[in-house]
C-alpha atoms as a PDB file:
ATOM      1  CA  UNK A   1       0.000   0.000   0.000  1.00  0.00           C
ATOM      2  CA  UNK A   2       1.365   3.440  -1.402  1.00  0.00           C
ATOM      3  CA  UNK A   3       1.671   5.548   1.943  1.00  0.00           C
ATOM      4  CA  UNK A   4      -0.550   8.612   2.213  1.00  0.00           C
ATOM      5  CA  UNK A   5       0.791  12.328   1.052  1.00  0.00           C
ATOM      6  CA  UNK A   6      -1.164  13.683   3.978  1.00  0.00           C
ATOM      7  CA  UNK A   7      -2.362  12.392   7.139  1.00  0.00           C
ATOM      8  CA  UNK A   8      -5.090  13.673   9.424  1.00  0.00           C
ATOM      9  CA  UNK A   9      -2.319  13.901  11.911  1.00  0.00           C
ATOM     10  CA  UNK A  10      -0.788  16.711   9.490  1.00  0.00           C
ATOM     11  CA  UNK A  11      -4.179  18.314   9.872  1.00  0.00           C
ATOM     12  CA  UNK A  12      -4.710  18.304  13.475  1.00  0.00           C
ATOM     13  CA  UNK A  13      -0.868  20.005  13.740  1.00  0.00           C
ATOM     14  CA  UNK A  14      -1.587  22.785  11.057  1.00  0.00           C
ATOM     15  CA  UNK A  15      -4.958  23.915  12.634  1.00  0.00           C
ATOM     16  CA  UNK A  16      -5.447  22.548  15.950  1.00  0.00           C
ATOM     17  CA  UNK A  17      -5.397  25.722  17.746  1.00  0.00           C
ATOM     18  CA  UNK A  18      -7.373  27.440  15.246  1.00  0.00           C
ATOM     19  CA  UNK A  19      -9.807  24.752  16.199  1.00  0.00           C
ATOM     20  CA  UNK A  20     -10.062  25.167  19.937  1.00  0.00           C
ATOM     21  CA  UNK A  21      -9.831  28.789  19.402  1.00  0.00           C
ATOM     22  CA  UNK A  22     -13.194  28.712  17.438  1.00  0.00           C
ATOM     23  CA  UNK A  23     -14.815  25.075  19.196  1.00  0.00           C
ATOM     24  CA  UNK A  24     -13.061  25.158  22.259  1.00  0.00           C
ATOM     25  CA  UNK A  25     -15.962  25.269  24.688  1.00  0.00           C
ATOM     26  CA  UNK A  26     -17.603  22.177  22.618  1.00  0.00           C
ATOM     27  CA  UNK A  27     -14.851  20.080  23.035  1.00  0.00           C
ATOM     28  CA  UNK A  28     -14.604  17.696  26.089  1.00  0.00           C
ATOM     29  CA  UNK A  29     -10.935  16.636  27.611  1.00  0.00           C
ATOM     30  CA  UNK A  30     -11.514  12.957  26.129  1.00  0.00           C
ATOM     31  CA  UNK A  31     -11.603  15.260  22.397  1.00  0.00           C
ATOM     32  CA  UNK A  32      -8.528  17.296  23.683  1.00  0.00           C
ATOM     33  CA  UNK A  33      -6.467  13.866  24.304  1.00  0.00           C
ATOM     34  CA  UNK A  34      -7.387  11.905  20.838  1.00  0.00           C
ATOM     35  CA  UNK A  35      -6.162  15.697  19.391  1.00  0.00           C
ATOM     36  CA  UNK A  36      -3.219  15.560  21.320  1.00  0.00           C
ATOM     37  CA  UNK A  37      -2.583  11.837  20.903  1.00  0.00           C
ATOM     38  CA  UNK A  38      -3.310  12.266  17.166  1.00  0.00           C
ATOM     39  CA  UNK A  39      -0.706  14.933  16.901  1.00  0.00           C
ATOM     40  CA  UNK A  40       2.281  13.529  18.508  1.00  0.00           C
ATOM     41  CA  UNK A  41       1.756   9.899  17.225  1.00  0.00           C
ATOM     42  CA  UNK A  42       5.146   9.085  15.393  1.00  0.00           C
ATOM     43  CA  UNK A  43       6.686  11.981  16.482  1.00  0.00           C
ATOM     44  CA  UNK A  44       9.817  12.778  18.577  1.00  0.00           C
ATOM     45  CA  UNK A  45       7.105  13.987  21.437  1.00  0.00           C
ATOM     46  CA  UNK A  46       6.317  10.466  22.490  1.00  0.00           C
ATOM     47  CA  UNK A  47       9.876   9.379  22.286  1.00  0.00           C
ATOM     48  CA  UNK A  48      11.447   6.834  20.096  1.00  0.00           C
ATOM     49  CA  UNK A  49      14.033   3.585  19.290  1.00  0.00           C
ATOM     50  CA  UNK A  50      17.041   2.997  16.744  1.00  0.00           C
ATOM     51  CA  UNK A  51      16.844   0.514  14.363  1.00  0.00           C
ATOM     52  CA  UNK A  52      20.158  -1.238  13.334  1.00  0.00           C
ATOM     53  CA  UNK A  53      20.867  -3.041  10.642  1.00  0.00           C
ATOM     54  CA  UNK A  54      23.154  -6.032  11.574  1.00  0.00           C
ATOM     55  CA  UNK A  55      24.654  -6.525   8.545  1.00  0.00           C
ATOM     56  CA  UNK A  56      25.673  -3.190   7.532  1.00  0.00           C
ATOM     57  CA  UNK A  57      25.364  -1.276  10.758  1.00  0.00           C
ATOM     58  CA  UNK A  58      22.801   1.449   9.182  1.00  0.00           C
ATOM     59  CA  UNK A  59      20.760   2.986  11.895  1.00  0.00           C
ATOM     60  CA  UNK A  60      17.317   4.766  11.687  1.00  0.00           C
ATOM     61  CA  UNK A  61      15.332   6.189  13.867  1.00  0.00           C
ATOM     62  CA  UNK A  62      11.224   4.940  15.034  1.00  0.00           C
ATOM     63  CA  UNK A  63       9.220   6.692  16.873  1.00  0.00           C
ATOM     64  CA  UNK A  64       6.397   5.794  19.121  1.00  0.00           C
ATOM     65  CA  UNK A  65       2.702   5.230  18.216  1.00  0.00           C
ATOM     66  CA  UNK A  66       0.286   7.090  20.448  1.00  0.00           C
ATOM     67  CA  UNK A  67      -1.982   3.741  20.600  1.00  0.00           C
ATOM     68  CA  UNK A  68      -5.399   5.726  20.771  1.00  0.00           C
ATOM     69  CA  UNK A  69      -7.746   3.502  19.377  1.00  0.00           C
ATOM     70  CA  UNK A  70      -9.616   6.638  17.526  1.00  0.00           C
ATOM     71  CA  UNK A  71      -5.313   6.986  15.633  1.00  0.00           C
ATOM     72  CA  UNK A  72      -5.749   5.807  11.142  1.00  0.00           C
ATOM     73  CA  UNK A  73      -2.150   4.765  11.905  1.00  0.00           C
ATOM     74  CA  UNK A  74      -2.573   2.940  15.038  1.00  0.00           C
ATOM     75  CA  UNK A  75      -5.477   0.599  14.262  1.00  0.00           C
ATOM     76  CA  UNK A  76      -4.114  -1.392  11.315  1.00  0.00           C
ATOM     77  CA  UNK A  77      -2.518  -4.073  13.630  1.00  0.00           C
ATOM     78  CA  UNK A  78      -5.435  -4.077  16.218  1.00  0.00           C
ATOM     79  CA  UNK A  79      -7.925  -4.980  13.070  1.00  0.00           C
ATOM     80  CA  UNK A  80      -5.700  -7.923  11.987  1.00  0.00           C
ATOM     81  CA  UNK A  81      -5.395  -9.515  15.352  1.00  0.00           C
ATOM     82  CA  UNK A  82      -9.480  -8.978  15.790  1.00  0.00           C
ATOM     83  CA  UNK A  83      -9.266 -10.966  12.622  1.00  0.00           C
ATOM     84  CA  UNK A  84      -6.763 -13.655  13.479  1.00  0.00           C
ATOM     85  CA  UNK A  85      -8.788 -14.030  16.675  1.00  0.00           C
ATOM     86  CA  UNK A  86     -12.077 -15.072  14.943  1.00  0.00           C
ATOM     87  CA  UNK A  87     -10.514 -16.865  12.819  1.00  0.00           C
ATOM     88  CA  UNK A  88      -9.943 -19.069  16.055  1.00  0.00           C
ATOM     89  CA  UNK A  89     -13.305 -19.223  16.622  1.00  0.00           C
ATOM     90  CA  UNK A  90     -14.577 -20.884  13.418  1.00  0.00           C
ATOM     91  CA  UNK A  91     -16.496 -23.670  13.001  1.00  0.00           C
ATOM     92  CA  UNK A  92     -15.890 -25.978   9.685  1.00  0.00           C
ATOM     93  CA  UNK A  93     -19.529 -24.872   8.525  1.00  0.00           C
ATOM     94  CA  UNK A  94     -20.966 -21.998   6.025  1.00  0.00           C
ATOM     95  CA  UNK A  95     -21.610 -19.027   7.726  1.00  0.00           C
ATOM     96  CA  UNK A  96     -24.226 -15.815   7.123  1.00  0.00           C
ATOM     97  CA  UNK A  97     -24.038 -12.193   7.386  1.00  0.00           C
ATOM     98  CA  UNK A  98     -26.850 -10.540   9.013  1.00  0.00           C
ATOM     99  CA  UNK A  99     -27.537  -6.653   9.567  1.00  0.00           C
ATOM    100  CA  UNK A 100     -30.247  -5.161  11.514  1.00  0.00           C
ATOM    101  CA  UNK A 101     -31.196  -1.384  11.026  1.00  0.00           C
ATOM    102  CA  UNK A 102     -33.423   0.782  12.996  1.00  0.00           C
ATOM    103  CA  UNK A 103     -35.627   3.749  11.300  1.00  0.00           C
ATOM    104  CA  UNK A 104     -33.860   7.416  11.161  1.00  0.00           C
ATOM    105  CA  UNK A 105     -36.592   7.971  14.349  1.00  0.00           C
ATOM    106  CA  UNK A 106     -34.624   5.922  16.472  1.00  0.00           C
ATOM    107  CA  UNK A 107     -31.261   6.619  15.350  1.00  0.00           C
ATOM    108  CA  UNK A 108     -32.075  10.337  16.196  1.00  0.00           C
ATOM    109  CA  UNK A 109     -32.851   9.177  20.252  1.00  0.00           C
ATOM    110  CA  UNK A 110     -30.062   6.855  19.761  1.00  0.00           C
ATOM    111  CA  UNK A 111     -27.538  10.136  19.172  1.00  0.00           C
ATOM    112  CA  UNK A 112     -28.034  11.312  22.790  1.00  0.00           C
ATOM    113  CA  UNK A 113     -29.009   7.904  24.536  1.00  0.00           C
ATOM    114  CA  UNK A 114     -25.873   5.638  23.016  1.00  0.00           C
ATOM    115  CA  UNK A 115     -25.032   3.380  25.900  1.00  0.00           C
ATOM    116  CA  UNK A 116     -28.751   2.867  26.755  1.00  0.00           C
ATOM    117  CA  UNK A 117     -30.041   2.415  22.992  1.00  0.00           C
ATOM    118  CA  UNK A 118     -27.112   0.620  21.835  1.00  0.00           C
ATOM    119  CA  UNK A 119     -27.208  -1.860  24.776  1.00  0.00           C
ATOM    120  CA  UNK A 120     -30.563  -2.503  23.710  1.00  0.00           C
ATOM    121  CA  UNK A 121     -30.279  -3.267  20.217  1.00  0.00           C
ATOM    122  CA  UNK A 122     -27.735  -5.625  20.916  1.00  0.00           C
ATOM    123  CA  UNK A 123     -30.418  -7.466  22.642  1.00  0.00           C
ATOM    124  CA  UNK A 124     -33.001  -7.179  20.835  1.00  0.00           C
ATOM    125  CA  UNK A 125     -30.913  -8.480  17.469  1.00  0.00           C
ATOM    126  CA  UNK A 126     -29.572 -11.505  19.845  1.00  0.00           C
ATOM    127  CA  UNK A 127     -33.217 -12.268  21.577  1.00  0.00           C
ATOM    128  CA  UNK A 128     -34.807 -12.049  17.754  1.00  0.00           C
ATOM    129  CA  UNK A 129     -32.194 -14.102  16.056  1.00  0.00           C
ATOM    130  CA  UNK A 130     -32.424 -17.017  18.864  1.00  0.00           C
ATOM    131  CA  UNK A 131     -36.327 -16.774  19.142  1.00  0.00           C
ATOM    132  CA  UNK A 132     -36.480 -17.142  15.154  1.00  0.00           C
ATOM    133  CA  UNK A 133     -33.458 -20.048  14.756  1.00  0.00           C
ATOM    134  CA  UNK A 134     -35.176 -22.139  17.584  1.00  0.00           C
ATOM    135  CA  UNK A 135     -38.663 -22.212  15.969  1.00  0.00           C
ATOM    136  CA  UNK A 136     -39.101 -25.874  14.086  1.00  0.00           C
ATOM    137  CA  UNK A 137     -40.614 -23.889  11.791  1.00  0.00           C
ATOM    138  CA  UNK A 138     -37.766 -22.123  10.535  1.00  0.00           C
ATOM    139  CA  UNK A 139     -34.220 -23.788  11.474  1.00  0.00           C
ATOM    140  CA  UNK A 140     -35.550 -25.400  15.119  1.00  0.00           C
ATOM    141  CA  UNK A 141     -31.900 -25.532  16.215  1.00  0.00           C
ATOM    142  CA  UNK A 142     -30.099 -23.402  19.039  1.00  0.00           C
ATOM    143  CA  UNK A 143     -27.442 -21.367  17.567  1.00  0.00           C
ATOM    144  CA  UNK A 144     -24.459 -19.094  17.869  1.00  0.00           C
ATOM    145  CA  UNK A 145     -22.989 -16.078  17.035  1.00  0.00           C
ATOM    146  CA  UNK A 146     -21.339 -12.927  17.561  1.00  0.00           C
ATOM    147  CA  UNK A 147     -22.300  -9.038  16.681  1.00  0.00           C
ATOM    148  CA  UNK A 148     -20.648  -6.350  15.910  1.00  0.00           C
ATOM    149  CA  UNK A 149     -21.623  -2.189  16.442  1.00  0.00           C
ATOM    150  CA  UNK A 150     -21.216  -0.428  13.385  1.00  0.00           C
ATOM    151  CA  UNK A 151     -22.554   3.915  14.309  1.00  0.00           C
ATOM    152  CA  UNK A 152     -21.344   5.913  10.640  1.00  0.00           C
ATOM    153  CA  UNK A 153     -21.986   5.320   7.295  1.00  0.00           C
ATOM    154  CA  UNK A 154     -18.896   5.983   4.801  1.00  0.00           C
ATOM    155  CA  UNK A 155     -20.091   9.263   4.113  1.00  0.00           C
ATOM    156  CA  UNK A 156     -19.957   9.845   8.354  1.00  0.00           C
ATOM    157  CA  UNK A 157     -23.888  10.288   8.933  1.00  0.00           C
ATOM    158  CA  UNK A 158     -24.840   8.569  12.320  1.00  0.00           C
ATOM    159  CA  UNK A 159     -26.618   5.149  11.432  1.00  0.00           C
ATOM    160  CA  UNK A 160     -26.420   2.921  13.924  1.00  0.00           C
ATOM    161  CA  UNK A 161     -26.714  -0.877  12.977  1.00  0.00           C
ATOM    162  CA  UNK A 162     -25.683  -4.191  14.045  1.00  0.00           C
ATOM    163  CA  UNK A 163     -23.862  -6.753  11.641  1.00  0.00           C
ATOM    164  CA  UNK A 164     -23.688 -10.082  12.816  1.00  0.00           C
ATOM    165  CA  UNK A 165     -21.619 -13.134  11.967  1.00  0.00           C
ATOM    166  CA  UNK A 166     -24.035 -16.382  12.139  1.00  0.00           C
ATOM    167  CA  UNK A 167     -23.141 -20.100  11.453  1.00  0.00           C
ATOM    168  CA  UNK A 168     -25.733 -21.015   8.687  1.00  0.00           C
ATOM    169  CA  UNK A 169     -27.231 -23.726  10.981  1.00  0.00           C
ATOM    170  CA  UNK A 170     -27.107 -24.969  14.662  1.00  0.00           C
ATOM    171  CA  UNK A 171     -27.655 -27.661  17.622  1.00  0.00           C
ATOM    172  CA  UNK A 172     -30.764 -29.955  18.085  1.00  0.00           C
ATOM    173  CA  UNK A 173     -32.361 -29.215  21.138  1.00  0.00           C
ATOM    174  CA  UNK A 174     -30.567 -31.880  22.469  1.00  0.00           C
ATOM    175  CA  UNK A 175     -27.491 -31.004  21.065  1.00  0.00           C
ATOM    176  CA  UNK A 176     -26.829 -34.680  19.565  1.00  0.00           C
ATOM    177  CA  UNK A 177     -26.916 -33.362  15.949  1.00  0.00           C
ATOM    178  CA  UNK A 178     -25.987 -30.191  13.687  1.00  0.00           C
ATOM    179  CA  UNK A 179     -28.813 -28.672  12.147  1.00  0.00           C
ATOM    180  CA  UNK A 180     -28.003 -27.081   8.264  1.00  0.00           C
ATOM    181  CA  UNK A 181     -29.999 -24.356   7.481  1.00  0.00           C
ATOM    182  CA  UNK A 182     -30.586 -24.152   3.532  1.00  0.00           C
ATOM    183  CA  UNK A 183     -28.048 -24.158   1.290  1.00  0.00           C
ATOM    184  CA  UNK A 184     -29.274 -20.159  -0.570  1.00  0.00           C
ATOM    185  CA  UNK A 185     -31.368 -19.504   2.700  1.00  0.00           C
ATOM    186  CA  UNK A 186     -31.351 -18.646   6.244  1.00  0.00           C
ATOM    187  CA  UNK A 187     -34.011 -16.937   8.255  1.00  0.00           C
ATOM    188  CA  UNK A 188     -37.029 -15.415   6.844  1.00  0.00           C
ATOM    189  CA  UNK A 189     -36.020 -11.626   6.555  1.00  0.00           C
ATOM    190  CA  UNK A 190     -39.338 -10.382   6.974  1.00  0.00           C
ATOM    191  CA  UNK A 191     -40.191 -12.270  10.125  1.00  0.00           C
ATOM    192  CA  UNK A 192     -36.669 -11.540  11.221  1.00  0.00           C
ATOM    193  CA  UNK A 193     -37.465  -7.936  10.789  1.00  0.00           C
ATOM    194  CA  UNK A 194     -40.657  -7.655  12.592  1.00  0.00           C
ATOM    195  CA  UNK A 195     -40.100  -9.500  15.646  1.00  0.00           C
ATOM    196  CA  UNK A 196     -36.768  -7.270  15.892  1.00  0.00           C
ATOM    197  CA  UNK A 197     -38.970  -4.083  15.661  1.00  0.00           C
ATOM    198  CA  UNK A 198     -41.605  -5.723  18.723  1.00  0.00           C
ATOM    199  CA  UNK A 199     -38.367  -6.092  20.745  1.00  0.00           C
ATOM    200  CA  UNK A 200     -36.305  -2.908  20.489  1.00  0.00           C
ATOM    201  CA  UNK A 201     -39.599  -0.756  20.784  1.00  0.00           C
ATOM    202  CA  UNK A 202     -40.924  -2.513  24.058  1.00  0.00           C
ATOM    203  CA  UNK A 203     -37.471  -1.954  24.954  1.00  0.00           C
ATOM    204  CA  UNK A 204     -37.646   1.415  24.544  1.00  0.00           C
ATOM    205  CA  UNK A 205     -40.660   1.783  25.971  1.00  0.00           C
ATOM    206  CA  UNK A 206     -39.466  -0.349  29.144  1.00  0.00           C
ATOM    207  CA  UNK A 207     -36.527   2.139  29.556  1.00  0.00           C
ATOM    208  CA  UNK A 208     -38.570   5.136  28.990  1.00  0.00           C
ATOM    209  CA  UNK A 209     -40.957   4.133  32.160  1.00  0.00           C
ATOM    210  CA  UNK A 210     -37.846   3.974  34.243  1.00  0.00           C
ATOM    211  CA  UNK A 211     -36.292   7.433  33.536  1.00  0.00           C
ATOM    212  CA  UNK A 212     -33.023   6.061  31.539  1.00  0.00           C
ATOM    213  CA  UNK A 213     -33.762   7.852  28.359  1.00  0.00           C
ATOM    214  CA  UNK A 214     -33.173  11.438  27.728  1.00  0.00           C
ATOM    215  CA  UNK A 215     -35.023  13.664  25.244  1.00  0.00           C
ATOM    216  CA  UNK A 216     -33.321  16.624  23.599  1.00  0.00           C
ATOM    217  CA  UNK A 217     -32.418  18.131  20.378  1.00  0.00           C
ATOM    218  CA  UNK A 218     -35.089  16.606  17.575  1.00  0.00           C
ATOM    219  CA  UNK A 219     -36.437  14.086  20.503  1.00  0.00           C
ATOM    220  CA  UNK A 220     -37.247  16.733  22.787  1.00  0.00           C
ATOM    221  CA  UNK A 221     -40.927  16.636  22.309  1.00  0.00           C
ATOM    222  CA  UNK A 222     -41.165  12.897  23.160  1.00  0.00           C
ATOM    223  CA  UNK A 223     -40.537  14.244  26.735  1.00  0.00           C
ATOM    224  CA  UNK A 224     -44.559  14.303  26.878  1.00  0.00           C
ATOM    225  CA  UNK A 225     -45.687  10.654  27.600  1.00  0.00           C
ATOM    226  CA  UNK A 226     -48.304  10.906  25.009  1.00  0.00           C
ATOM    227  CA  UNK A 227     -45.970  11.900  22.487  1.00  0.00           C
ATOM    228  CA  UNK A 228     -44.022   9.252  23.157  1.00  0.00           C
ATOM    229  CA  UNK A 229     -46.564   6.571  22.773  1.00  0.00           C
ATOM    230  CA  UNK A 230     -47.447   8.532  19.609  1.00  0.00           C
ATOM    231  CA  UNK A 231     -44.086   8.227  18.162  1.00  0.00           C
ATOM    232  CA  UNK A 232     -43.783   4.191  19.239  1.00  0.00           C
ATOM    233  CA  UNK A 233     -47.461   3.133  17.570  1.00  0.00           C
ATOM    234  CA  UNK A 234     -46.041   4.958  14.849  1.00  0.00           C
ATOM    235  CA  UNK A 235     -42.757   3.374  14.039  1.00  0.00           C
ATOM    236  CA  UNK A 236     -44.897  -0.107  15.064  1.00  0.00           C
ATOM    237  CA  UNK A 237     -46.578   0.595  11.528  1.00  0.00           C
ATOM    238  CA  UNK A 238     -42.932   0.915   9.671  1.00  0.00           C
ATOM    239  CA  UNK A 239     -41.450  -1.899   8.078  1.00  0.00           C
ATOM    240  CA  UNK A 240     -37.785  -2.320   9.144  1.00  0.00           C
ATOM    241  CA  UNK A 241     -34.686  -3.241   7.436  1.00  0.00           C
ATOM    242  CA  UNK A 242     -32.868  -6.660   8.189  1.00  0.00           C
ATOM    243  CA  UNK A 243     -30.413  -7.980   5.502  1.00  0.00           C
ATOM    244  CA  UNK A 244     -29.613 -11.404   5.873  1.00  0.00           C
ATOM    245  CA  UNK A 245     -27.031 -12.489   3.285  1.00  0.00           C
ATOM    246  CA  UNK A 246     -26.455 -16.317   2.159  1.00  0.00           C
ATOM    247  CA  UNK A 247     -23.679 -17.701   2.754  1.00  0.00           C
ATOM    248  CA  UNK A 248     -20.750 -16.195   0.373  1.00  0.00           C
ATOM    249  CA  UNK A 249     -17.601 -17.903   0.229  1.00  0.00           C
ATOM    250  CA  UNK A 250     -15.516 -18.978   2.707  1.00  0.00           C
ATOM    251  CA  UNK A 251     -16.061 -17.833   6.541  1.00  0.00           C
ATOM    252  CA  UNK A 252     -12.668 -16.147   6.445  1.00  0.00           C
ATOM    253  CA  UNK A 253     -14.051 -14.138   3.160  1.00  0.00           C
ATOM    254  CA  UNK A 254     -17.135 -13.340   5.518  1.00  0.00           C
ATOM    255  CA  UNK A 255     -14.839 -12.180   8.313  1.00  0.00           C
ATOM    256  CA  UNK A 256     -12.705 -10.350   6.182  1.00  0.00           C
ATOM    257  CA  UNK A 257     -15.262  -8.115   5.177  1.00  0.00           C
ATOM    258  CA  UNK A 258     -16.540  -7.313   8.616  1.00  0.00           C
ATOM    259  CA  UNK A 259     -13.213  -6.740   9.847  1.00  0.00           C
ATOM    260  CA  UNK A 260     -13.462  -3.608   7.909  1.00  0.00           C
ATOM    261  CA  UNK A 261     -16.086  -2.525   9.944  1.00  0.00           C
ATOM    262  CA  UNK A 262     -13.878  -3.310  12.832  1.00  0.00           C
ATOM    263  CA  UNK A 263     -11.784  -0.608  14.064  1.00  0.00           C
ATOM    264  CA  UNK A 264     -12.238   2.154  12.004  1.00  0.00           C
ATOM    265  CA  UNK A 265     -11.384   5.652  12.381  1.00  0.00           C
ATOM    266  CA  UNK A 266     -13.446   8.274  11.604  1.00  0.00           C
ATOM    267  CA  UNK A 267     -11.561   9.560   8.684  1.00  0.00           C
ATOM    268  CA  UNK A 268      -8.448   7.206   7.329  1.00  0.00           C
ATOM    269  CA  UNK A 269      -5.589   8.776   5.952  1.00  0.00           C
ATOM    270  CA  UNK A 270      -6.368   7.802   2.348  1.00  0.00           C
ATOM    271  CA  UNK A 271      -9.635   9.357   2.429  1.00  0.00           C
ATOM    272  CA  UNK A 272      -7.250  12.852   2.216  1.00  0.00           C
ATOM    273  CA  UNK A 273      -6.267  14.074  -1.173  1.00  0.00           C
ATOM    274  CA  UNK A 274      -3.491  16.929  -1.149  1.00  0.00           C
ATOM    275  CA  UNK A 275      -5.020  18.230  -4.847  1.00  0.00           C
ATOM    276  CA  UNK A 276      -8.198  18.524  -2.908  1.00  0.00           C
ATOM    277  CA  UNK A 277      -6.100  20.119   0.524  1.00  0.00           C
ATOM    278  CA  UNK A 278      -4.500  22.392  -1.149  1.00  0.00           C
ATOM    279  CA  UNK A 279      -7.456  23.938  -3.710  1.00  0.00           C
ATOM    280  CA  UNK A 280      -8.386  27.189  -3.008  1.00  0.00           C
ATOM    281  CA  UNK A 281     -11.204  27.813  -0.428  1.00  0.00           C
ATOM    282  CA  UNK A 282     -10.992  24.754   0.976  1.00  0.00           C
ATOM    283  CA  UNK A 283      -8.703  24.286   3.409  1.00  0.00           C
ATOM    284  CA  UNK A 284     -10.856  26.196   5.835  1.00  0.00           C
ATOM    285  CA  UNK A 285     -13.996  23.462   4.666  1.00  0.00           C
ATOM    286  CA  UNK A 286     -11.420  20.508   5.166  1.00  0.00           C
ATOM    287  CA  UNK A 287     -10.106  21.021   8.318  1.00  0.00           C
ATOM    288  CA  UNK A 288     -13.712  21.950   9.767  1.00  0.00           C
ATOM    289  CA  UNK A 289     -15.064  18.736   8.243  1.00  0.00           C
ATOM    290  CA  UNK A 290     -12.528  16.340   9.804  1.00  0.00           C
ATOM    291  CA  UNK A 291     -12.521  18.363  13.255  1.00  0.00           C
ATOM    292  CA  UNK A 292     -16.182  17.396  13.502  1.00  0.00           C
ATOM    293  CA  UNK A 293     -16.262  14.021  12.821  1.00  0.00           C
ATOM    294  CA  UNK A 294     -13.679  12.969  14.929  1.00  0.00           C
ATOM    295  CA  UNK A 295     -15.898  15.210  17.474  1.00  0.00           C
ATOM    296  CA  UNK A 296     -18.889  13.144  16.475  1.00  0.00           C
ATOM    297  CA  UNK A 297     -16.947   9.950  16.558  1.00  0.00           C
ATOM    298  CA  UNK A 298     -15.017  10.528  20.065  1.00  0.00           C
ATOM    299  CA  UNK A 299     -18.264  10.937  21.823  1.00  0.00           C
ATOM    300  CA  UNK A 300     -18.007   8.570  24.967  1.00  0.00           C
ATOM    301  CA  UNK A 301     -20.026   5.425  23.953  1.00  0.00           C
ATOM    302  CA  UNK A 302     -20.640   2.070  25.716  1.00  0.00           C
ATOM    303  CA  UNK A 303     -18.048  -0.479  26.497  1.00  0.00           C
ATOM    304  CA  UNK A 304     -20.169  -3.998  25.175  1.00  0.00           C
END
C-alpha cells in the first residue's frame, strides 16, 4: 500500500489551535487527548528507538505510536489480530451475514441515549435471532454467534446498525446433531425484521418508564408521555430493514469483510487528497469537516 501524502495527523498540527480557538468550549478533555494523541503519534514527542541493521550497521530512527484507538495509523494491527482471533473461533460450517437497522426515528434518540439504545439493540438483534433459529418452523436448532456495532456510514452520517456473523445452521435441542440451514437460505427476513422491531420498541418503551432515556435536540418533544406513545405506535406501523445475506464464500471471506467494519477511524488517511487540501477555499472546509467528525466519533459510547 502506497503511503498517504497527507495524514489527518498533518491536519490536526496545522490547525489545531485554530480549532479550539473557534470550538473550544464544545470540546470535552476525552476530544482534547485523541487531538493531542493524534498529533504527537510518530513523532519525537512520544519518544522513540534505533533501528540497526546487523549486517551493515545502518541505523534509523522509530518513533512511538500514540496507541489511541480513535489513531488511522494505530489501528491497522489491532484490526488484523481482531481478525486472526475469529478466525480461532470458526467452526468448519458456512456461515451468514446478518444486519439489523433501525428507522432514522430511532437513530435520532439513539444520538443522545448511546449506551442505553445501543445496549438494547444488541439485545433485541440476539433475543430475535435465537427466538427465530429455535422455531421448528424455521431452522428449530439453538445457535451461535457474535455481533458487531457499526454507528457511521462511509459518508460519516450517524446510522447505527448491528452486523452479525451467524453459522448457517445450529444444535438440536438436544445437542446430539448439527442442524443445516438451507443451502441459498437462512431466516425469513421479513419475520426476522418484525419481531426485531416488537423487541427494540418494548425496549424502549421499558426504559422510557424507568427514567433512563433522555429527550433533547429533535427528541425533545417525546418528553410528553403521550408523544411518546405517539411516536412508538407509529414506528410499530414501519417496516424495518434486516439484511440477511447467504452464505458467500468462505467464513474467512465473511470475516474479512466485517473486519473492515472493525476498528475504524473516523476519517483514514487515504480518504485525504493533497489536490483537494490544497485547492483554493478549501482548506478552511477541510479542516472543519474532519474536526467534527472525529468530534462526532469521540463521543463517549458504551463499552459492550
Amino acid at each position: 500500500m502506497v503511503r498517504p501524502s497527507l495524514s489527518v495527523a498533518d491536519v490536526i498540527r496545522a490547525h489545531v489551535d485554530e480549532f479550539l480557538a473557534e470550538r473550544g468550549a464544545a470540546v470535552s478533555p476525552a476530544q482534547r487527548r485523541v487531538l493531542r494523541d493524534l498529533a504527537a503519534c510518530r513523532t519525537s514527542v512520544l519518544g522513540g528507538h534505533i533501528y540497526k541493521c546487523d549486517s551493515c550497521g545502518e541505523e534509523r530512527i522509530g518513533y512511538n505510536s500514540c496507541g489511541n484507538r480513535h489513531c488511522p495509523i494505530c489501528l491497522g494491527h489491532r484490526s488484523a489480530e481482531w481478525l486472526d482471533a475469529r478466525v480461532q473461533e470458526l467452526l468448519p460450517v458456512a456461515y451468514s451475514h446478518v444486519v439489523f437497522t433501525v428507522p432514522e426515528e430511532v437513530a435520532a434518540l439513539a444520538l443522545g441515549n448511546k449506551k442505553a439504545v445501543y445496549s438494547l439493540l444488541f439485545s433485541a438483534a440476539a433475543q430475535t435471532l435465537k427466538t427465530i433459529a429455535s422455531n421448528p418452523r424455521h431452522l428449530g436448532a439453538e445457535i451461535g454467534f457474535f455481533a458487531v456495532l457499526h454507528t457511521w456510514t462511509q459518508t460519516l452520517q450517524h446510522h447505527p446498525h448491528i452486523h452479525c456473523v451467524v453459522p448457517s445452521g445450529g444444535l438440536s435441542p438436544d445437542g446430539s446433531r448439527w442442524i443445516p440451514s438451507k443451502p441459498s437460505f437462512f431466516l425469513p427476513v421479513r419475520v426476522l425484521s418484525r419481531l426485531f422491531r416488537g423487541k427494540l420498541l418494548d425496549a424502549l418503551c421499558r426504559a422510557a418508564a424507568k427514567g433512563q432515556l433522555r429527550f433533547g435536540g429533535s427528541t425533545k418533544d417525546l418528553q410528553d408521555d403521550q408523544a411518546f406513545a405517539r411516536w412508538i405506535a407509529a414506528l410499530h406501523k414501519q417496516e424495518w430493514v434486516v439484511y440477511a445475506k447467504p452464505p458467500f464464500g468462505s467464513p474467512e471471506q465473511t470475516l474479512k469483510y466485517l473486519a473492515r467494519y472493525t476498528h475504524r477511524v473516523a476519517i483514514s488517511n487515504q480518504r485525504l487528497k493533497r489536490r483537494t487540501w490544497r485547492r483554493r477555499g478549501s482548506i478552511a472546509v477541510a479542516w472543519r469537516w474532519i474536526f467534527r467528525s472525529y468530534l462526532r466519533a469521540t463521543q463517549k459510547k458504551p463499552n459492550l
